[in-house]
PDB file of N, CA and C in Angstrom:
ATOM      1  N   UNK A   1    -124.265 157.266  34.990  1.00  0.00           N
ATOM      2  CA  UNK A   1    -124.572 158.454  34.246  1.00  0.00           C
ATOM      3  C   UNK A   1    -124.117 158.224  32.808  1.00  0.00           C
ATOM      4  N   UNK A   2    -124.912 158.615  32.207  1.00  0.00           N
ATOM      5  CA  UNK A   2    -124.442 158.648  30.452  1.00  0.00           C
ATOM      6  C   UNK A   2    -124.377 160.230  29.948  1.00  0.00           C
ATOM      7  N   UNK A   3    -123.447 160.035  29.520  1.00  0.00           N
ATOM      8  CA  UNK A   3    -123.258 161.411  28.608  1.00  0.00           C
ATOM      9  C   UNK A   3    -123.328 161.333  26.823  1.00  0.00           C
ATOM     10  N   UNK A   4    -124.672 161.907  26.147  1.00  0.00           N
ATOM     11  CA  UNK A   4    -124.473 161.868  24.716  1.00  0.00           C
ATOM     12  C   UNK A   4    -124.243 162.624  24.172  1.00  0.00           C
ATOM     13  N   UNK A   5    -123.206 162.406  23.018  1.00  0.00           N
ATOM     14  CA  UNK A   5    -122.272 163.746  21.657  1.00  0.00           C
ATOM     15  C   UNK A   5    -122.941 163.421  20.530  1.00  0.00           C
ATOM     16  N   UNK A   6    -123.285 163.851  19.877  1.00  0.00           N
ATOM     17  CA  UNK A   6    -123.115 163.920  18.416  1.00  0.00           C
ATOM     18  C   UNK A   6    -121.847 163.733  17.886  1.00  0.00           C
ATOM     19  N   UNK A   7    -121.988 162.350  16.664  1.00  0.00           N
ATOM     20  CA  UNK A   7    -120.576 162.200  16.792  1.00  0.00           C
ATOM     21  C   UNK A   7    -119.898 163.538  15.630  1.00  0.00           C
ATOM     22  N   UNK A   8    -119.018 163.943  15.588  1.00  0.00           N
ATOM     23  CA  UNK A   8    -118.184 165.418  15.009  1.00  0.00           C
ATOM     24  C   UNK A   8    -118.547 166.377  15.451  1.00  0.00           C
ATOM     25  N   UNK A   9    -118.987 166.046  17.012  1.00  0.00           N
ATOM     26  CA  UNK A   9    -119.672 167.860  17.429  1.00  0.00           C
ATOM     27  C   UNK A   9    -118.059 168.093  18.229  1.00  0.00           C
ATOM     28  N   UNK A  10    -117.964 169.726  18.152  1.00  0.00           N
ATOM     29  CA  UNK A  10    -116.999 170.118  18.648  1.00  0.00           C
ATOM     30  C   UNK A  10    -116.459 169.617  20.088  1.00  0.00           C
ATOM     31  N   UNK A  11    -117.245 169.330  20.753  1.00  0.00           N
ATOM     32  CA  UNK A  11    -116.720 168.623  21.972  1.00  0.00           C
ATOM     33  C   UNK A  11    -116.408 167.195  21.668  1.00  0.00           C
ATOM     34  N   UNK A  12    -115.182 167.070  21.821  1.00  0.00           N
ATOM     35  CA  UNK A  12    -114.685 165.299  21.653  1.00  0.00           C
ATOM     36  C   UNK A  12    -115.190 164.410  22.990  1.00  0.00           C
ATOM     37  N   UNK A  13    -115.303 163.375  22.981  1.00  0.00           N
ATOM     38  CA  UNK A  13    -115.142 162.551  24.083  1.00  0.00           C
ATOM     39  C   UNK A  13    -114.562 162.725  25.200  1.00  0.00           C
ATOM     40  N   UNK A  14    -113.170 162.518  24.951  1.00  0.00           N
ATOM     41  CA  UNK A  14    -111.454 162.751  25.353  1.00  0.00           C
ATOM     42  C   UNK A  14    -111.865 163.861  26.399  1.00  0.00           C
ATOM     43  N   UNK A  15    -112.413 165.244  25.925  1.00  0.00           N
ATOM     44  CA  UNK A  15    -112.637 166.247  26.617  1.00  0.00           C
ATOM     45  C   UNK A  15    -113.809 166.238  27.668  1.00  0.00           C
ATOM     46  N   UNK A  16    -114.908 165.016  27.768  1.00  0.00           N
ATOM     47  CA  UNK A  16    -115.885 165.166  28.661  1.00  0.00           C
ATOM     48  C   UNK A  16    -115.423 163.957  29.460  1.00  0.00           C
ATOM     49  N   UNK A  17    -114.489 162.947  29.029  1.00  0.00           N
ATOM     50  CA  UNK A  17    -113.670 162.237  29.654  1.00  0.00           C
ATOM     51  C   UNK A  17    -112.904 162.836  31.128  1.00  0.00           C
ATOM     52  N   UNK A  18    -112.217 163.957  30.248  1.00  0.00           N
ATOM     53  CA  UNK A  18    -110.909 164.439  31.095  1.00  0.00           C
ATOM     54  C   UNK A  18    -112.234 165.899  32.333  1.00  0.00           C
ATOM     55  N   UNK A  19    -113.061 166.220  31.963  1.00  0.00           N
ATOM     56  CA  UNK A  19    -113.802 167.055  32.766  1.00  0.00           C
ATOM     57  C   UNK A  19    -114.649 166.372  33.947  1.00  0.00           C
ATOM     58  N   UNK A  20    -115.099 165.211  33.344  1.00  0.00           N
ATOM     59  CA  UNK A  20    -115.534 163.559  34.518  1.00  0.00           C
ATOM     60  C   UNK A  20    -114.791 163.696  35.489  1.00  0.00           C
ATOM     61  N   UNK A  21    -113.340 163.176  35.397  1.00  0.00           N
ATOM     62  CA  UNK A  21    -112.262 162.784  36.592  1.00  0.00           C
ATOM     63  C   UNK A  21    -112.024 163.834  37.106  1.00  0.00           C
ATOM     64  N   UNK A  22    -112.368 165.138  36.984  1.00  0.00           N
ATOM     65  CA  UNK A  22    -111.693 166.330  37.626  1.00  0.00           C
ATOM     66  C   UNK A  22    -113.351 166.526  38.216  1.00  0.00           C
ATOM     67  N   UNK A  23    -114.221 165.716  38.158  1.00  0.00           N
ATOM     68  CA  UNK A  23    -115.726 165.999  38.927  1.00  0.00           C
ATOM     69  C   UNK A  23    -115.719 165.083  39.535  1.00  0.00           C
ATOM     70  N   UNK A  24    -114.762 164.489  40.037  1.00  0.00           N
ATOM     71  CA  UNK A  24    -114.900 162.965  40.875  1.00  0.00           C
ATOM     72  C   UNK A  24    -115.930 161.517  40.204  1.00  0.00           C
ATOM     73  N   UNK A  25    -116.076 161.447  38.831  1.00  0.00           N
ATOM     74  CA  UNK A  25    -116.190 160.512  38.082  1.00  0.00           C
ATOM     75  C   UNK A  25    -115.781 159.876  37.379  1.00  0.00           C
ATOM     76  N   UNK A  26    -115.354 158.268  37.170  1.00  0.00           N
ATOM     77  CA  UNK A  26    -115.137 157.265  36.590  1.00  0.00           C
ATOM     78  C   UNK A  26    -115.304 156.919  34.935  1.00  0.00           C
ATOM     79  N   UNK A  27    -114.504 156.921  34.039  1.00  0.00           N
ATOM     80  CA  UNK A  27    -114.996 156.519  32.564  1.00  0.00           C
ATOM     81  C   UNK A  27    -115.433 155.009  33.004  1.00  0.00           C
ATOM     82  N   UNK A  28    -116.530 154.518  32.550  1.00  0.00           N
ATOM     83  CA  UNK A  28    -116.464 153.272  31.982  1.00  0.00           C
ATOM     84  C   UNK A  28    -116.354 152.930  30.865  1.00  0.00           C
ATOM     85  N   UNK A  29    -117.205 152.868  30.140  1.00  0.00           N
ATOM     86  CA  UNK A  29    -117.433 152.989  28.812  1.00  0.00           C
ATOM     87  C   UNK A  29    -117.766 153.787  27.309  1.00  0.00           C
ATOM     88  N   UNK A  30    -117.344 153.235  26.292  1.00  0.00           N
ATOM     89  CA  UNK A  30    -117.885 154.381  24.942  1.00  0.00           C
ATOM     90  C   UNK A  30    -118.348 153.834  24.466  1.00  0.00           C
ATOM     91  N   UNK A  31    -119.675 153.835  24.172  1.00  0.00           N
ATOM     92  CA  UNK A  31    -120.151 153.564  22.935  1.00  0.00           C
ATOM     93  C   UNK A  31    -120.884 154.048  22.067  1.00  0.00           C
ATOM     94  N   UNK A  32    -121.087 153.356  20.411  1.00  0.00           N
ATOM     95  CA  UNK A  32    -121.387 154.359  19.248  1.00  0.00           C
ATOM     96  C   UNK A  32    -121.964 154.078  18.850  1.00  0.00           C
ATOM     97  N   UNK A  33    -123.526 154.868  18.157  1.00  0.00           N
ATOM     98  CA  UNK A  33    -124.270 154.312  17.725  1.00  0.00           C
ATOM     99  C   UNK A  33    -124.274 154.616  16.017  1.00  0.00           C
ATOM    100  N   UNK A  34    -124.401 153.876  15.509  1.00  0.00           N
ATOM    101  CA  UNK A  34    -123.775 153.369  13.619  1.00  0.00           C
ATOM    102  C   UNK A  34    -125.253 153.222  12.827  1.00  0.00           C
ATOM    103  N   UNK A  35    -124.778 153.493  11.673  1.00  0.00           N
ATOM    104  CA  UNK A  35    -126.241 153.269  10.964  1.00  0.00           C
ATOM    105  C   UNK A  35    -126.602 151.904  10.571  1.00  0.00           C
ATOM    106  N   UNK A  36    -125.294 150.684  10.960  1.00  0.00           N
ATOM    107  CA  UNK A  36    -126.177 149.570  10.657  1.00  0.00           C
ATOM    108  C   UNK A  36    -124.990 148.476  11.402  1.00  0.00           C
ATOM    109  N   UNK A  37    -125.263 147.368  11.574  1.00  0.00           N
ATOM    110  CA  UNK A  37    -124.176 146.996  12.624  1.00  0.00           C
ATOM    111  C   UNK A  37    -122.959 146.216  11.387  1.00  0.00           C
ATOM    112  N   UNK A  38    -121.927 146.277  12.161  1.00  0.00           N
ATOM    113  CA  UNK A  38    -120.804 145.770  11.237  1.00  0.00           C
ATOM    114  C   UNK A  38    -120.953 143.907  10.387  1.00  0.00           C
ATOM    115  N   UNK A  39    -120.389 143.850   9.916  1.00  0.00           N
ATOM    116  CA  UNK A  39    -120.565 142.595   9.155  1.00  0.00           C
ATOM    117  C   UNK A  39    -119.526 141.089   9.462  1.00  0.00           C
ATOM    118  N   UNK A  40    -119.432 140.581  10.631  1.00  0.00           N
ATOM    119  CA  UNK A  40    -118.461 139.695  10.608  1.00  0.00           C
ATOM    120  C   UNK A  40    -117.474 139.113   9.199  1.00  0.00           C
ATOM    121  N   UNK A  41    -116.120 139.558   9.410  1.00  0.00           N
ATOM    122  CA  UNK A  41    -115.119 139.015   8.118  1.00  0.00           C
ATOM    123  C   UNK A  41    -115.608 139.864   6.645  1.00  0.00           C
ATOM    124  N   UNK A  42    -116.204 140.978   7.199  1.00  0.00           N
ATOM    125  CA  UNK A  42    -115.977 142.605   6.311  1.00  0.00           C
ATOM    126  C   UNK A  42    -115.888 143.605   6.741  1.00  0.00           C
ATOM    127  N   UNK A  43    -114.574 144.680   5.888  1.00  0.00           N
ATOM    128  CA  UNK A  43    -114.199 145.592   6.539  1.00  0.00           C
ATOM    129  C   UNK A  43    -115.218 146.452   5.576  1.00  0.00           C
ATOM    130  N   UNK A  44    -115.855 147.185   6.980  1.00  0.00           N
ATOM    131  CA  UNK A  44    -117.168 148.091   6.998  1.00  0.00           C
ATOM    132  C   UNK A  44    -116.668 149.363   7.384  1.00  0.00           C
ATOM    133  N   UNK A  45    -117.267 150.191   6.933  1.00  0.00           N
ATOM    134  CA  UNK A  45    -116.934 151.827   6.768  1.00  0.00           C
ATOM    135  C   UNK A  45    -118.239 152.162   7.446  1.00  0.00           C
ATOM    136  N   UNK A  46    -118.403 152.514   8.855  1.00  0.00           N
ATOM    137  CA  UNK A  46    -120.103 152.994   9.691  1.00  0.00           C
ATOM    138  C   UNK A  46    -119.630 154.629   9.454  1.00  0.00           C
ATOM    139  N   UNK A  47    -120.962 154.871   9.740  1.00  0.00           N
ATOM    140  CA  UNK A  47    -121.466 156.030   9.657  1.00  0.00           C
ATOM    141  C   UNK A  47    -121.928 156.214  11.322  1.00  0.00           C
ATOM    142  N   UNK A  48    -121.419 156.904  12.133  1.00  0.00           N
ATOM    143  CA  UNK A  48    -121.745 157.294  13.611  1.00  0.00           C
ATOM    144  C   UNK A  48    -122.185 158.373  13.702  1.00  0.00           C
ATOM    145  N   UNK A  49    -123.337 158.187  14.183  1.00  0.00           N
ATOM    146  CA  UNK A  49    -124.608 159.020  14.943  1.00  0.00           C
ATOM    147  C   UNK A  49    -124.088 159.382  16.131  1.00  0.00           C
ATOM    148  N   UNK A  50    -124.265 159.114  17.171  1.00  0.00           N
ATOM    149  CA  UNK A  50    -123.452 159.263  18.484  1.00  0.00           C
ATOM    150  C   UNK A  50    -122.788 158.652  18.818  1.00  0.00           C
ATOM    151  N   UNK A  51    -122.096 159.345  19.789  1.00  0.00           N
ATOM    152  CA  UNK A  51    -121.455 158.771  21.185  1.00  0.00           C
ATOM    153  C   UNK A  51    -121.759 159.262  22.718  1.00  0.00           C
ATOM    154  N   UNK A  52    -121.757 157.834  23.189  1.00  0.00           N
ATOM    155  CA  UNK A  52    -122.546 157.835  24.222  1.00  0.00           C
ATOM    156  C   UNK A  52    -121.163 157.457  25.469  1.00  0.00           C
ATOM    157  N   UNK A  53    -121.137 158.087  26.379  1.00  0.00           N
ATOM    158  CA  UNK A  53    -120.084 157.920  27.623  1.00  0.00           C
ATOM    159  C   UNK A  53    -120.554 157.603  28.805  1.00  0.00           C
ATOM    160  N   UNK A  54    -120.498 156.342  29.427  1.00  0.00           N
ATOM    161  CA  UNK A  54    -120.898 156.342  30.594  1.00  0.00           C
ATOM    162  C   UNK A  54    -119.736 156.055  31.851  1.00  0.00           C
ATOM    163  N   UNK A  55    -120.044 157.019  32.404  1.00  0.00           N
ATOM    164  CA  UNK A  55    -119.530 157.474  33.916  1.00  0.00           C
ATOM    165  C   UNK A  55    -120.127 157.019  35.140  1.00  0.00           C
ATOM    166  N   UNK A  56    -119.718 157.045  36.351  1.00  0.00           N
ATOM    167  CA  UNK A  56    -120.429 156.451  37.398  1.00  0.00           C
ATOM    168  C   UNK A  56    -119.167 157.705  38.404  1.00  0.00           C
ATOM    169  N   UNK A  57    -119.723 157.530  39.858  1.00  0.00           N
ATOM    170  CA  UNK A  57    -118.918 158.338  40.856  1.00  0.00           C
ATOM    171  C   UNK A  57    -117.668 157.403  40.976  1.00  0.00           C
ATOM    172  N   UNK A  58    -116.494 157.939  41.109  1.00  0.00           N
ATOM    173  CA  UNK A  58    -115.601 156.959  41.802  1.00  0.00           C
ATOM    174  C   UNK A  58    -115.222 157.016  43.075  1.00  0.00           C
ATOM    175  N   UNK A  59    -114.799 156.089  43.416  1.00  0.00           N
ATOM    176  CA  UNK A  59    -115.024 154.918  45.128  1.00  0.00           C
ATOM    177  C   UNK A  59    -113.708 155.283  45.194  1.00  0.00           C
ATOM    178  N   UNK A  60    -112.572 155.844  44.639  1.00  0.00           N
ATOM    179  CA  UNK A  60    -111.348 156.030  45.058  1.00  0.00           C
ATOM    180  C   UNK A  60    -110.933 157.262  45.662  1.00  0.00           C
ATOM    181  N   UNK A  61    -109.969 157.259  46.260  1.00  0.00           N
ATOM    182  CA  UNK A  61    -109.819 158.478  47.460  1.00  0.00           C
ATOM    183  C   UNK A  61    -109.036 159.870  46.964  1.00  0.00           C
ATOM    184  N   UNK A  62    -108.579 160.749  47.303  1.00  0.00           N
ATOM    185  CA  UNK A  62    -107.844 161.771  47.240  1.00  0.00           C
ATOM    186  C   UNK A  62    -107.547 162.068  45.412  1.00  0.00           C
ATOM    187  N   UNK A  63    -109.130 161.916  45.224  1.00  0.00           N
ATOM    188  CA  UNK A  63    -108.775 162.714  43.817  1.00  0.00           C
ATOM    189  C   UNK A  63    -108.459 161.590  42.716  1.00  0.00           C
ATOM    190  N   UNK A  64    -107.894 160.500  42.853  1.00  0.00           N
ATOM    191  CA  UNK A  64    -107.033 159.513  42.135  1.00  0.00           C
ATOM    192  C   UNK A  64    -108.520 158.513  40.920  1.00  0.00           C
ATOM    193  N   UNK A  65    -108.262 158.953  39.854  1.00  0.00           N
ATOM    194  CA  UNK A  65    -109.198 158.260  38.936  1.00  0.00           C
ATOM    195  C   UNK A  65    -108.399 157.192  38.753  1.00  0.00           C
ATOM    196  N   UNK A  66    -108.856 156.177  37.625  1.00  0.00           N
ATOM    197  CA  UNK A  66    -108.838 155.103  36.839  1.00  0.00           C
ATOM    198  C   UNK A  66    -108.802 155.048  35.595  1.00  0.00           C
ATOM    199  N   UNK A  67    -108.344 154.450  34.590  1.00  0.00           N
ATOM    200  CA  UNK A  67    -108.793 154.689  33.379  1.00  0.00           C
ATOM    201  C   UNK A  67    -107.218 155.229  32.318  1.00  0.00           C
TER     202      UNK A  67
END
């Protein structure tokens, strides 16, 4: 499952993170989509469009997340 934010929309990550594990789902990953990709051996200032969260069910028992 993927979940997408707008990145500075009032709902943070952190918060659809922490609402996942209390729905019996797993964080895997974050990622962000930028207006242009970074520059190896320059420090780049992006501009983020979204963020994207992907979740999956978790396989672990009595409630107990990961992450």
């Amino acid at each position: 499952m993927a979940v997408l934010l707008p990145h500075g929309d009032v709902i943070a990550p952190v918060d659809v993170v922490i609402a996942a594990k209390r729905a019996g789902l797993t964080y895997l990953q974050h990622i962000v989509a930028a207006d242009r990709p970074p520059r190896p051996g320059q420090r780049t200032q992006l501009d983020i469009h979204t963020d994207v969260l992907v979740l999956t069910h978790s396989t672990m028992e009595n409630g107990a997340v990961d992450g």
